[in-house]
Protein backbone atom coordinates (compact mmCIF):
# COMPACT_ATOMS: atom_id res chain seq x y z
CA UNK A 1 -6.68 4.73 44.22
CA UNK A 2 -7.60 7.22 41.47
CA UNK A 3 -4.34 9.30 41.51
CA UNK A 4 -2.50 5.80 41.63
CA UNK A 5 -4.34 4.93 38.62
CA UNK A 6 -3.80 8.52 36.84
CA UNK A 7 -0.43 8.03 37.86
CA UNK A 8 0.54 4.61 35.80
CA UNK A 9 -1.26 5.63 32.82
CA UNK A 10 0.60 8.69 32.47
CA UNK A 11 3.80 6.78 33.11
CA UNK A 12 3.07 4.57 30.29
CA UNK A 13 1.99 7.33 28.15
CA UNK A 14 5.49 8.91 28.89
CA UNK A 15 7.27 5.81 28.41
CA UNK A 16 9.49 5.47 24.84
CA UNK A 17 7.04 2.98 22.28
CA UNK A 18 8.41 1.31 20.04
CA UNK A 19 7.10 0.90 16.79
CA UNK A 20 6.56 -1.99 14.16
CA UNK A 21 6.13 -0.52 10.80
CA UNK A 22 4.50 -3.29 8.31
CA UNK A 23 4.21 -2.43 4.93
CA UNK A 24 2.53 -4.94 2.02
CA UNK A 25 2.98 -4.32 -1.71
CA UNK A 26 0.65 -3.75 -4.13
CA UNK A 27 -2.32 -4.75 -1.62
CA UNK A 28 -5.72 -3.45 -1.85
CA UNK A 29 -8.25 -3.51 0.86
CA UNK A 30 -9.10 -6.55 -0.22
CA UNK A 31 -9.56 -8.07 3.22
CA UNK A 32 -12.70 -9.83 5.73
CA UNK A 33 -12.77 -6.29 7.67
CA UNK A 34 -12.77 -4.26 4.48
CA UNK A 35 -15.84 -6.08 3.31
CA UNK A 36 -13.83 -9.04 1.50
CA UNK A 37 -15.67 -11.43 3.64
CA UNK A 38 -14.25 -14.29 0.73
CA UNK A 39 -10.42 -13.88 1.62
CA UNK A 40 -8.71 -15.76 4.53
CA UNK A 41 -6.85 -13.53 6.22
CA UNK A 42 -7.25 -14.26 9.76
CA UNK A 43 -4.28 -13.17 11.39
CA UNK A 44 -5.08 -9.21 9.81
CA UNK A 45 -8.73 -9.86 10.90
CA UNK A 46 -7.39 -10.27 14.82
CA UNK A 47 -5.12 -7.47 14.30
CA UNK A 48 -8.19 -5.40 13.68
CA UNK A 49 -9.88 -6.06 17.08
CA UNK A 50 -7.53 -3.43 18.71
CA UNK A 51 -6.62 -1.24 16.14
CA UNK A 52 -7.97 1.57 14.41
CA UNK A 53 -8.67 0.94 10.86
CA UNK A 54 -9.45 3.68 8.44
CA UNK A 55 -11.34 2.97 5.44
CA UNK A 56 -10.35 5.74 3.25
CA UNK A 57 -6.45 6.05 3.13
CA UNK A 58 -5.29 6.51 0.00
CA UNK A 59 -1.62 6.78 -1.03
CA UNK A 60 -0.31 9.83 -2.43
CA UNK A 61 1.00 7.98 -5.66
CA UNK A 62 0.54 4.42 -6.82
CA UNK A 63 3.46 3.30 -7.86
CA UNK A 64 5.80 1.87 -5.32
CA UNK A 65 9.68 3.81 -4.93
CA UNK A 66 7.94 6.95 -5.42
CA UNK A 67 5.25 5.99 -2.76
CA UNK A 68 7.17 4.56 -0.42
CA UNK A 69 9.48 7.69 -0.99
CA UNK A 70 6.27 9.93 -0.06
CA UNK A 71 5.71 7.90 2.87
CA UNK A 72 8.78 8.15 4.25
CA UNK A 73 9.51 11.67 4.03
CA UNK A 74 5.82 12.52 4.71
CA UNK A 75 6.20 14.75 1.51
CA UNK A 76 3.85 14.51 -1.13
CA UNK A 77 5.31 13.75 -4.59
CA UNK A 78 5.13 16.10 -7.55
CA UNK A 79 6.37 16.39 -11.29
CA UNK A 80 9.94 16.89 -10.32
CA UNK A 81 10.64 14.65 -7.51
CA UNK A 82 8.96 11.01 -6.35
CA UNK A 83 8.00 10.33 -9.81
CA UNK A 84 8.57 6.84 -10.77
CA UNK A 85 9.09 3.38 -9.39
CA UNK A 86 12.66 3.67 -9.24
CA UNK A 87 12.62 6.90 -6.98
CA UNK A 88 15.15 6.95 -4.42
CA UNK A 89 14.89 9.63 -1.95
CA UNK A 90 18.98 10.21 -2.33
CA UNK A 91 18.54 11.10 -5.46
CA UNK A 92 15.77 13.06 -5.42
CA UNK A 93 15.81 14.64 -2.12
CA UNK A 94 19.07 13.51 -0.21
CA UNK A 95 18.80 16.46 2.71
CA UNK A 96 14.98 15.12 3.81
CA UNK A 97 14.69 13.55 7.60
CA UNK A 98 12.56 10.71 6.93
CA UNK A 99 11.11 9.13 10.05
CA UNK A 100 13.14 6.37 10.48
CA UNK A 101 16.28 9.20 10.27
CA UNK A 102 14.26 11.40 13.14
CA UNK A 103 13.85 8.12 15.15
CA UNK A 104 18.05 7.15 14.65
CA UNK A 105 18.61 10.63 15.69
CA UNK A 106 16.69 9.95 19.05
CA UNK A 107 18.18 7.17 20.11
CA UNK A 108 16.43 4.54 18.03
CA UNK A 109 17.64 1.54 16.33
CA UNK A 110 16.04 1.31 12.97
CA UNK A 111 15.71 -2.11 10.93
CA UNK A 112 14.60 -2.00 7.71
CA UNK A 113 13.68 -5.84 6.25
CA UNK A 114 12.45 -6.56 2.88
CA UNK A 115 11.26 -3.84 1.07
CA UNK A 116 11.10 -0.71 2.42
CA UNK A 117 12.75 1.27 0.28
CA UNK A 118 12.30 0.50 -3.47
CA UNK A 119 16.19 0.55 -3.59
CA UNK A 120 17.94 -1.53 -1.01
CA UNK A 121 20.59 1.45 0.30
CA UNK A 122 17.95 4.50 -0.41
CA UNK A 123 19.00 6.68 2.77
CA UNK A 124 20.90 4.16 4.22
CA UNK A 125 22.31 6.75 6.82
CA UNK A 126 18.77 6.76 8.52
CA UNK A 127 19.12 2.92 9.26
CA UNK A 128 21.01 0.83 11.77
CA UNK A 129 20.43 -2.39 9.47
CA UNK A 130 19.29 -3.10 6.02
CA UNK A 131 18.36 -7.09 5.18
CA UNK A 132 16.80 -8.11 1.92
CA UNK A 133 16.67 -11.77 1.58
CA UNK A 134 18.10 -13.50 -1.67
CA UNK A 135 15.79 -15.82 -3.64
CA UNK A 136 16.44 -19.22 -4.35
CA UNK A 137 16.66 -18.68 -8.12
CA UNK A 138 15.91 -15.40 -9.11
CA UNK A 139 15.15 -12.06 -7.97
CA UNK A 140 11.57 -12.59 -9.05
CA UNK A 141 11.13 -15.32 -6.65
CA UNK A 142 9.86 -18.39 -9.08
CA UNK A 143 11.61 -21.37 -7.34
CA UNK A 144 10.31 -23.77 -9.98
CA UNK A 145 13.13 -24.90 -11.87
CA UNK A 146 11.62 -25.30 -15.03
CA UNK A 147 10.43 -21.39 -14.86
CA UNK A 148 13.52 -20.58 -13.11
CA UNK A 149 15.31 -21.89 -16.66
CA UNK A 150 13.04 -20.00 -18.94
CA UNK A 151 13.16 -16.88 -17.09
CA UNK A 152 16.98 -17.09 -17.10
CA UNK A 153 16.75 -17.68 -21.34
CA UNK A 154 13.88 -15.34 -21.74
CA UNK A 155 13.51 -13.21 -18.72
CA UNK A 156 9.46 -12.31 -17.86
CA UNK A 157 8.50 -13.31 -21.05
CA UNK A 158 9.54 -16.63 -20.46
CA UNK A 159 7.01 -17.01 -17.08
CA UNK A 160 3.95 -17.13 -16.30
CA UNK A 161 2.56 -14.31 -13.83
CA UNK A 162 1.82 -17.18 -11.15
CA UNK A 163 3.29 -20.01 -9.61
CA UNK A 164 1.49 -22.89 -7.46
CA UNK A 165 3.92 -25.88 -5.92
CA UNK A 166 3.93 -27.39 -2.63
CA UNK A 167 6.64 -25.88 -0.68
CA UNK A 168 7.10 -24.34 2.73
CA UNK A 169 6.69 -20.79 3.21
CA UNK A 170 10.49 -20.04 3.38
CA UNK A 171 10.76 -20.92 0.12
CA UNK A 172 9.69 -17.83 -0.61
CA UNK A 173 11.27 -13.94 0.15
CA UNK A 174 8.16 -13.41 2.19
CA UNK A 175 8.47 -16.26 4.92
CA UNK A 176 12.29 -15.24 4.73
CA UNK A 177 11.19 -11.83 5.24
CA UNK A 178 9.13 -13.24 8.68
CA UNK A 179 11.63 -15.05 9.71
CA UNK A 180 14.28 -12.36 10.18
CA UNK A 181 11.79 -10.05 11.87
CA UNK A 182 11.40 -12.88 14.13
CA UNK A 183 14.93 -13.09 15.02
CA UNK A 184 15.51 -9.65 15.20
CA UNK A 185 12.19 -9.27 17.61
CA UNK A 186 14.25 -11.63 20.03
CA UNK A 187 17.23 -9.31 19.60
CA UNK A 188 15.50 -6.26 20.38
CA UNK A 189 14.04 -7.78 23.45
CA UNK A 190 17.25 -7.86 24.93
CA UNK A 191 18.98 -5.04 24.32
CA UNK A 192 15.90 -3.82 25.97
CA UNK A 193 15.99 -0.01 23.83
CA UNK A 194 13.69 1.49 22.07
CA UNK A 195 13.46 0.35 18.15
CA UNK A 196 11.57 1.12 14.86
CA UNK A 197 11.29 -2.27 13.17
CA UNK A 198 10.08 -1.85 9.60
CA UNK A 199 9.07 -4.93 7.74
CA UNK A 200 8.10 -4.88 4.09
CA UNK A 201 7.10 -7.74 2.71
CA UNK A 202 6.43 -8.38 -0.67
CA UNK A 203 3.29 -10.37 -1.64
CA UNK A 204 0.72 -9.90 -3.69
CA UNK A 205 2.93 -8.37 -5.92
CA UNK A 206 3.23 -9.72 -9.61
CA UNK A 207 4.50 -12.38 -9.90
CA UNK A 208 1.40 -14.18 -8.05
CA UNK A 209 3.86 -16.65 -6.63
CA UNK A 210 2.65 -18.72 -3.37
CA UNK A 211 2.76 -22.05 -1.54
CA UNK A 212 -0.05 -24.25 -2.97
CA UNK A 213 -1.97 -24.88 0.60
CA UNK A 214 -3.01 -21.02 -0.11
CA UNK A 215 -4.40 -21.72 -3.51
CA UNK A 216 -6.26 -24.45 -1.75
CA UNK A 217 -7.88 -21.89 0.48
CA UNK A 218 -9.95 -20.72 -2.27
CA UNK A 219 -12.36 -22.90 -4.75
CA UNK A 220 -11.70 -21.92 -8.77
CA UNK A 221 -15.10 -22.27 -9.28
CA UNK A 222 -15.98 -19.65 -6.87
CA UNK A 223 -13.72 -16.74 -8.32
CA UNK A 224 -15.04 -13.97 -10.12
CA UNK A 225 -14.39 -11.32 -12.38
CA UNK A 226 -15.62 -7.68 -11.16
CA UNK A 227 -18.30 -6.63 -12.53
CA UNK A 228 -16.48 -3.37 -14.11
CA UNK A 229 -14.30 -5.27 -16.21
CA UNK A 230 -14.37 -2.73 -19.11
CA UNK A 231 -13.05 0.62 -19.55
CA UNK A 232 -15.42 3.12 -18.27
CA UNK A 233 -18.23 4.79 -20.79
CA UNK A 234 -15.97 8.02 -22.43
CA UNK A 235 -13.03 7.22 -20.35
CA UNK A 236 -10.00 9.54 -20.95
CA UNK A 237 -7.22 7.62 -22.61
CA UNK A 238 -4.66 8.74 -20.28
CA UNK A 239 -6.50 6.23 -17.46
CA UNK A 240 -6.26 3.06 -19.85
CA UNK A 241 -2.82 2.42 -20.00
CA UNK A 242 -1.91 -0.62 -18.16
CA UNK A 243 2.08 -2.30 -18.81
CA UNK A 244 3.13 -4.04 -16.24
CA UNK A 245 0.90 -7.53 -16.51
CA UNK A 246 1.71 -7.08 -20.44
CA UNK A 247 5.20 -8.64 -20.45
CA UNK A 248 4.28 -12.25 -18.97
CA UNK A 249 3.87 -15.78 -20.66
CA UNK A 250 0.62 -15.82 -21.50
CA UNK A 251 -1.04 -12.50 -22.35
CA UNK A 252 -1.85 -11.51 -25.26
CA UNK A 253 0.57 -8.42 -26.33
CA UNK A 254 -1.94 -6.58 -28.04
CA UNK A 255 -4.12 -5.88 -24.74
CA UNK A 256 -2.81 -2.69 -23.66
CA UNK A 257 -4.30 -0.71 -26.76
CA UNK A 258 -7.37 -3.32 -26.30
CA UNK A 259 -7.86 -1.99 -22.92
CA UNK A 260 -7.55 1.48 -23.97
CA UNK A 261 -10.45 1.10 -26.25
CA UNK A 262 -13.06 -0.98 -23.71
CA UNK A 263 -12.74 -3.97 -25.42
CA UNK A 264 -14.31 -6.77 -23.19
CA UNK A 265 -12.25 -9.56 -21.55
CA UNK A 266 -8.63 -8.45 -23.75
CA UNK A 267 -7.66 -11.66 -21.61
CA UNK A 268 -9.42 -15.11 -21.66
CA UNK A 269 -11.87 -15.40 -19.08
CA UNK A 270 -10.09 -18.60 -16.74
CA UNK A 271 -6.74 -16.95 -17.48
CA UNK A 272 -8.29 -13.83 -15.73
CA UNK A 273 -9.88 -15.83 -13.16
CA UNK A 274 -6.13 -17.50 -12.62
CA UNK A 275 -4.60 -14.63 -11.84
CA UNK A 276 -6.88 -12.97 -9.69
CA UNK A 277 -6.74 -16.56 -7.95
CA UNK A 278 -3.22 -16.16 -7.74
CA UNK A 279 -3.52 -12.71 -6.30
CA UNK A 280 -5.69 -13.90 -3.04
CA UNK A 281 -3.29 -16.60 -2.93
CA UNK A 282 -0.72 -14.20 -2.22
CA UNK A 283 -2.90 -12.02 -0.07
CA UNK A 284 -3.39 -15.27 2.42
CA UNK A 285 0.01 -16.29 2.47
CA UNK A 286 1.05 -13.06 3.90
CA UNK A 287 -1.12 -12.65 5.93
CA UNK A 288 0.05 -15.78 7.36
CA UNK A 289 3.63 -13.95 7.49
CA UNK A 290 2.04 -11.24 9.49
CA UNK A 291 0.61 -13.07 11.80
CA UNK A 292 4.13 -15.13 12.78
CA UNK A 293 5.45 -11.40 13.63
CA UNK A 294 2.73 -10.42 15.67
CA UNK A 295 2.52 -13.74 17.37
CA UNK A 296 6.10 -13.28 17.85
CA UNK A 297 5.88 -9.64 19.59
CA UNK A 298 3.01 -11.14 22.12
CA UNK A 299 5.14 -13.94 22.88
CA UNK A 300 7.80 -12.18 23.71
CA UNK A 301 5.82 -9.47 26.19
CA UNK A 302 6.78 -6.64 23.91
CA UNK A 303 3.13 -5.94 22.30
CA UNK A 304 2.42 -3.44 25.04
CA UNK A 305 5.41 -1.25 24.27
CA UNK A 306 4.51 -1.42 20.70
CA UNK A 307 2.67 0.74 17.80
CA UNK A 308 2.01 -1.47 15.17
CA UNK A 309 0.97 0.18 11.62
CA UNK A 310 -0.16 -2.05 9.10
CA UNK A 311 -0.43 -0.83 5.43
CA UNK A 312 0.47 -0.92 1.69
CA UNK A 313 2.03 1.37 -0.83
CA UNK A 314 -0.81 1.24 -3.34
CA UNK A 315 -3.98 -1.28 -4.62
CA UNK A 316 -3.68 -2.76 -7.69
CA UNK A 317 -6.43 -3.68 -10.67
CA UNK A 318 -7.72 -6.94 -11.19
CA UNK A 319 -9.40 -6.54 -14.36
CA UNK A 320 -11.36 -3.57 -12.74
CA UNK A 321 -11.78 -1.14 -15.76
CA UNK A 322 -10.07 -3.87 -18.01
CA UNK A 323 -7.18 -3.02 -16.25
CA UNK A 324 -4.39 -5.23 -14.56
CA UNK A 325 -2.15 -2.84 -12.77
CA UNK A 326 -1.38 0.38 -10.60
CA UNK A 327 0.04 3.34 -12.08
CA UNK A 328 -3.35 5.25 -12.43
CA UNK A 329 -5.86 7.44 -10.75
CA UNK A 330 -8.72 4.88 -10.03
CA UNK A 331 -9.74 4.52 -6.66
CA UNK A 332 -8.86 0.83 -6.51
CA UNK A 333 -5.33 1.75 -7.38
CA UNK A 334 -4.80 4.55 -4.62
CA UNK A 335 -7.22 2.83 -1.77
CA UNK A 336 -5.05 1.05 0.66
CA UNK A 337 -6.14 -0.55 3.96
CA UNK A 338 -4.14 1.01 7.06
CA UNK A 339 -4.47 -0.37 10.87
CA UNK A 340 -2.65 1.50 13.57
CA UNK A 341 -2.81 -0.20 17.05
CA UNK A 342 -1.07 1.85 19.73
CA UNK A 343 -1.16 0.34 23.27
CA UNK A 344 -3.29 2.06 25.62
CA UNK A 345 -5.15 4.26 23.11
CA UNK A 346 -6.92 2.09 20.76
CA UNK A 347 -9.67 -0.41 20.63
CA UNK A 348 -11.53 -2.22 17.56
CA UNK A 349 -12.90 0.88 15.69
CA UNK A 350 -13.61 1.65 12.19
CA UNK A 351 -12.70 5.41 10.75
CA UNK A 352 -14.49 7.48 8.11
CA UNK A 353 -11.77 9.98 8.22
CA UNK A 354 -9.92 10.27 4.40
CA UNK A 355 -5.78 9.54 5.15
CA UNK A 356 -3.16 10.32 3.02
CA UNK A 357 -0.56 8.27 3.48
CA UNK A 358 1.87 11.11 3.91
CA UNK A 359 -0.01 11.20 7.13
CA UNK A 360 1.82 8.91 8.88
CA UNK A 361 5.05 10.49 9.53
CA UNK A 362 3.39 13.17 11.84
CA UNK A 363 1.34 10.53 13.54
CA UNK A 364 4.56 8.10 14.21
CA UNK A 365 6.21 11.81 15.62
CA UNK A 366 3.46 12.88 17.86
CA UNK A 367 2.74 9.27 19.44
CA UNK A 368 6.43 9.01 20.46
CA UNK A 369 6.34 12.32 21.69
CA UNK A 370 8.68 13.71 18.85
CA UNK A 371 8.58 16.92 16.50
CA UNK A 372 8.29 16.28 12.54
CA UNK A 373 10.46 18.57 10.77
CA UNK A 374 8.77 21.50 9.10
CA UNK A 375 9.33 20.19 5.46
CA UNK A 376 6.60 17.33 6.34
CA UNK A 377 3.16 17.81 4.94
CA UNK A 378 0.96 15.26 6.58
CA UNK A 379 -1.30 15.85 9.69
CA UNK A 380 -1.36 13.42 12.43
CA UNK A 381 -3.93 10.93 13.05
CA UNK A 382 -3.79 10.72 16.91
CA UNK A 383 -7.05 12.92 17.22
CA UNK A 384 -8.89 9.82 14.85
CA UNK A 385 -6.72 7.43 16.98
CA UNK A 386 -8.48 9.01 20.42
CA UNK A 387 -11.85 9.67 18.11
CA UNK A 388 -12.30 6.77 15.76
CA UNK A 389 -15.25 8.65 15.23
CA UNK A 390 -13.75 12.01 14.23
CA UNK A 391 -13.71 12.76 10.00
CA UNK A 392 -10.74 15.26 10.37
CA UNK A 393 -10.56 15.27 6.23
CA UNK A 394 -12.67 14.89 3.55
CA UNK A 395 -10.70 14.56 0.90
CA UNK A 396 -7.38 12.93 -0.26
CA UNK A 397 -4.92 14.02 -3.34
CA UNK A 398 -2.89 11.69 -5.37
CA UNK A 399 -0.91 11.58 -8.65
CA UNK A 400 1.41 9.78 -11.00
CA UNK A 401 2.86 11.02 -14.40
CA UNK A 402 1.16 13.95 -15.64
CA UNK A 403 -2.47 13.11 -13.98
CA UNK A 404 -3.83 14.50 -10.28
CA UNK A 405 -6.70 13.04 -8.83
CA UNK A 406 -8.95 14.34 -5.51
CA UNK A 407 -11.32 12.23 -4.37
CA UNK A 408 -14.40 12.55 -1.55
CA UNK A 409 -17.09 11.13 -0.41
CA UNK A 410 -18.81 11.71 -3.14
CA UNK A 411 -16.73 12.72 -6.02
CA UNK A 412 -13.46 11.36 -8.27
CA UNK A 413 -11.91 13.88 -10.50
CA UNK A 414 -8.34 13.27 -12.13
CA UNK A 415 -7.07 15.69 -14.75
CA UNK A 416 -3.89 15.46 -16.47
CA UNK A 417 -1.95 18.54 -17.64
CA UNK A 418 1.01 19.29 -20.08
CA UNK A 419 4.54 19.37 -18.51
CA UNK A 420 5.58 21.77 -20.85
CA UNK A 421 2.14 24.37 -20.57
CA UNK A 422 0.07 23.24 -17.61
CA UNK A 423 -2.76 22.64 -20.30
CA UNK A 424 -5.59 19.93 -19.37
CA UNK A 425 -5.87 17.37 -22.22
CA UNK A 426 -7.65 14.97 -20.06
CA UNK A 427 -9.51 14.55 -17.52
CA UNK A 428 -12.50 12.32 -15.55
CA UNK A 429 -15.26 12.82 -12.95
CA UNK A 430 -17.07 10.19 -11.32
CA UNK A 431 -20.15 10.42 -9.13
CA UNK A 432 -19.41 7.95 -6.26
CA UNK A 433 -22.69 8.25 -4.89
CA UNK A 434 -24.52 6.71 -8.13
CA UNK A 435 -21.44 5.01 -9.58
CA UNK A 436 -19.53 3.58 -6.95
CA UNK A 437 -17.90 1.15 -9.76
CA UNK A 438 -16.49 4.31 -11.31
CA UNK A 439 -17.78 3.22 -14.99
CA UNK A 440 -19.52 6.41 -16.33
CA UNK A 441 -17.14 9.47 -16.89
CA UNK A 442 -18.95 13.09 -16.21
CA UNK A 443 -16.32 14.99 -16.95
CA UNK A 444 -17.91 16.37 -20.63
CA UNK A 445 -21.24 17.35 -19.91
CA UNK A 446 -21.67 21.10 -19.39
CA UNK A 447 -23.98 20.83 -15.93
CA UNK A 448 -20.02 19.58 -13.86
CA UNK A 449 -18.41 22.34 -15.57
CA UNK A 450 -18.19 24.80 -12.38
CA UNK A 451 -17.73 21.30 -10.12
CA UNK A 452 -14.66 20.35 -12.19
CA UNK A 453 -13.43 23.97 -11.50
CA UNK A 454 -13.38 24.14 -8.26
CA UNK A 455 -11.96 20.25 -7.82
CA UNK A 456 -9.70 21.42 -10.30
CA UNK A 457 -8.76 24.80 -8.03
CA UNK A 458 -8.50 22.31 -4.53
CA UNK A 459 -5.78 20.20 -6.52
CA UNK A 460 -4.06 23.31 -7.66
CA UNK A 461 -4.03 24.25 -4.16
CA UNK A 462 -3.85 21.06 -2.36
CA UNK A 463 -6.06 22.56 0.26
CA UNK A 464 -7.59 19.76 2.40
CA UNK A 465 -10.17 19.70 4.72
């Protein structure tokens, strides 16, 4: 009986997975197993009772083509290549193997729906299908006509950053985006091969457009602003940029110099309280989305053939240092949630462990039994996967523009540095221990001076541990 059971397990260990790669933009861990216990999100929340979820992942740079670049190629981005949010790997680096290429190569198909890819094609060698879906308006997805008009007289300037009707969820790109996976679910179940479906959906990005029954979900009266909703005490000026919010109906377009100086509440109070509103709106509609694929995949009898990773290609600011964006080196910008459920391996568990994001490409390799190329930087996860209780790494690295950040268990430091010279003219250092809120910068006084040096040598280096 016990070599018939060692038997079967190792025959299902040997046996090609398939995996479901979900990706969310512009999500935070703002979710009931992160500690959010005031979103719904109930379909994540079930997800999370046999997967490993890590509570300090952190993307390698927060703004999405360039992450979702990094991700892909398992590369981590620096000031010549995966820079911005237009990055396109073919541009930048058109010989990588990103994963979905190594899986194509062994005998995968690969899907990619939605937004996977910040440009549609990017790569499109490495995939046996791109879908996007087309909105019923415009590419912002407003499907109010009234909006629709002014943003095609006025562009974003003529919208609001939110949008509240009662409408079905495939009104939207994001139900569309469900749907399709859906379909193609069906499809792969009978051509009965091995498949990477990636499905990128893209909610609760700005615009915080979403059916009205998930506004209803949460009471106005009950949202909040955070309570570090001004720029931290001797903040750098380099971290108080913000721009993308900026060019909406409705905010004031002095705000982004207001923010860089602290000034308190640069938007009006229920304005602020809108958007965030807006913002968990989004969160709970796709979660809903998410939880018609994975329905879906147990329905049709394929979950236990399939790794499912859940995660998103940076947070995003909701008035958190007077802030309303990504694009910077604040821990709410870079923390991401990330799931992985692999069948057979893991159960509900909770990791310590820091994760780059970079660090999924070697995981995806290893579980399916497949080499990642040289080039790739990440380290696999499979060890945490087996050990939920394992803390493999300490710290994580990310960047954007001229600015590098490492960040620990007890430490933030960013520093940004001349493109021209390599000369620091900024930098910040936050105690996590005694300011989790990240509100009072260190970086100045002369008892962190040998601290910043050495975080300063480990980003130089990149040498994790």
């Amino acid at each position: 009986m016990l070599f018939f059971f060692t038997t079967l397990i190792t025959a299902q260990e040997t046996k090609p997975q398939n995996v479901l790669f979900i990706i969310v933009d512009d999500l935070r861990p703002v979710l009931p197993t992160y500690g959010a216990q005031h979103i719904v999100a109930p379909n994540i929340t079930n997800f999370a009772n046999d997967a490993v979820q890590f509570n300090n992942a952190f993307v390698n740079i927060p703004t999405c083509g360039a992450s979702r670049a990094s991700i892909l190629t398992g590369i981590r981005p620096t000031k010549t290549y995966f820079k911005k949010f237009t990055t396109s790997i073919s541009n930048d680096m058109p010989d990588a193997i990103t994963f979905p290429g190594l899986l194509k190569s062994n005998g995968y198909t690969t899907i990619s729906n939605g937004k996977i890819s910040h440009n549609r094609n990017d790569m499109k060698h490495t995939w046996s299908e791109i879908w996007r879906p087309k909105a019923r308006f415009n590419d912002p997805d407003y499907i109010d006509e009234a909006s629709s008009k002014a943003f095609d007289a006025e562009g974003i300037p003529g919208v609001y950053p939110f949008e509240k009707l009662e409408t079905s969820d495939e009104s939207y790109k994001d139900g569309k985006i469900a749907n399709k996976a859906i379909n193609d679910l069906k499809k792969l179940k009978a051509k009965d091969a091995p498949f990477l479906l990636a499905v990128g959906f893209l909610k609760p990005h700005l615009p915080f457009n979403a059916p009205k029954k998930y506004w209803d979900y949460y009471d106005a009266e009950d949202i909040k602003l955070p309570p570090n909703n001004t720029f931290p005490e001797n903040g750098p000026r380099s971290a108080g940029n913000w721009y993308e919010l900026v060019n909406y109906k409705g905010i004031p377009k002095d705000v982004e110099g207001a923010a860089r100086n602290g000034a308190l509440h640069t938007l009006d109070e229920d304005f602020a309280k809108q958007l965030i509103h807006g913002y968990y709106a989004c969160v709970s509609y796709t979660d809903a989305q998410i939880g018609k694929v994975l329905n879906a995949l147990d329905e049709l009898g394929m979950r236990d053939d399939t790794i499912v990773i859940f995660t998103s290609d940076h947070g995003f600011s909701l008035m958190e240092h007077n802030r309303w964006s990504k694009h910077n080196l604040f821990s709410v910008e870079n923390r991401v949630p990330l799931m992985i459920r692999v069948p057979g391996l893991t159960q509900k568990s909770q990791s310590m462990s820091y994760v780059e994001l970079i660090d999924l490409y070697p995981t995806i390799a290893e579980l399916l039994g497949l080499e990642a190329p040289e080039r790739v930087e990440g380290t696999s996860l499979v060890s945490n996967l087996k050990d939920p209780s394992l803390v493999s790494k300490s710290i994580s690295f990310s960047r954007i523009w001229n600015g590098d950040m490492i960040s620990s268990p007890e430490y933030l430091y960013a520093e940004w540095t001349s493109e021209d010279t390599g000369a620091m003219y900024d930098n910040m250092l936050y105690d996590l221990k005694a300011d989790s809120l990240e509100m009072k910068n260190l970086a100045d006084l002369p008892k962190y001076r040998l601290l910043i040096d050495s975080l300063s040598r480990k980003i130089k280096t990149k040498k994790v541990y």
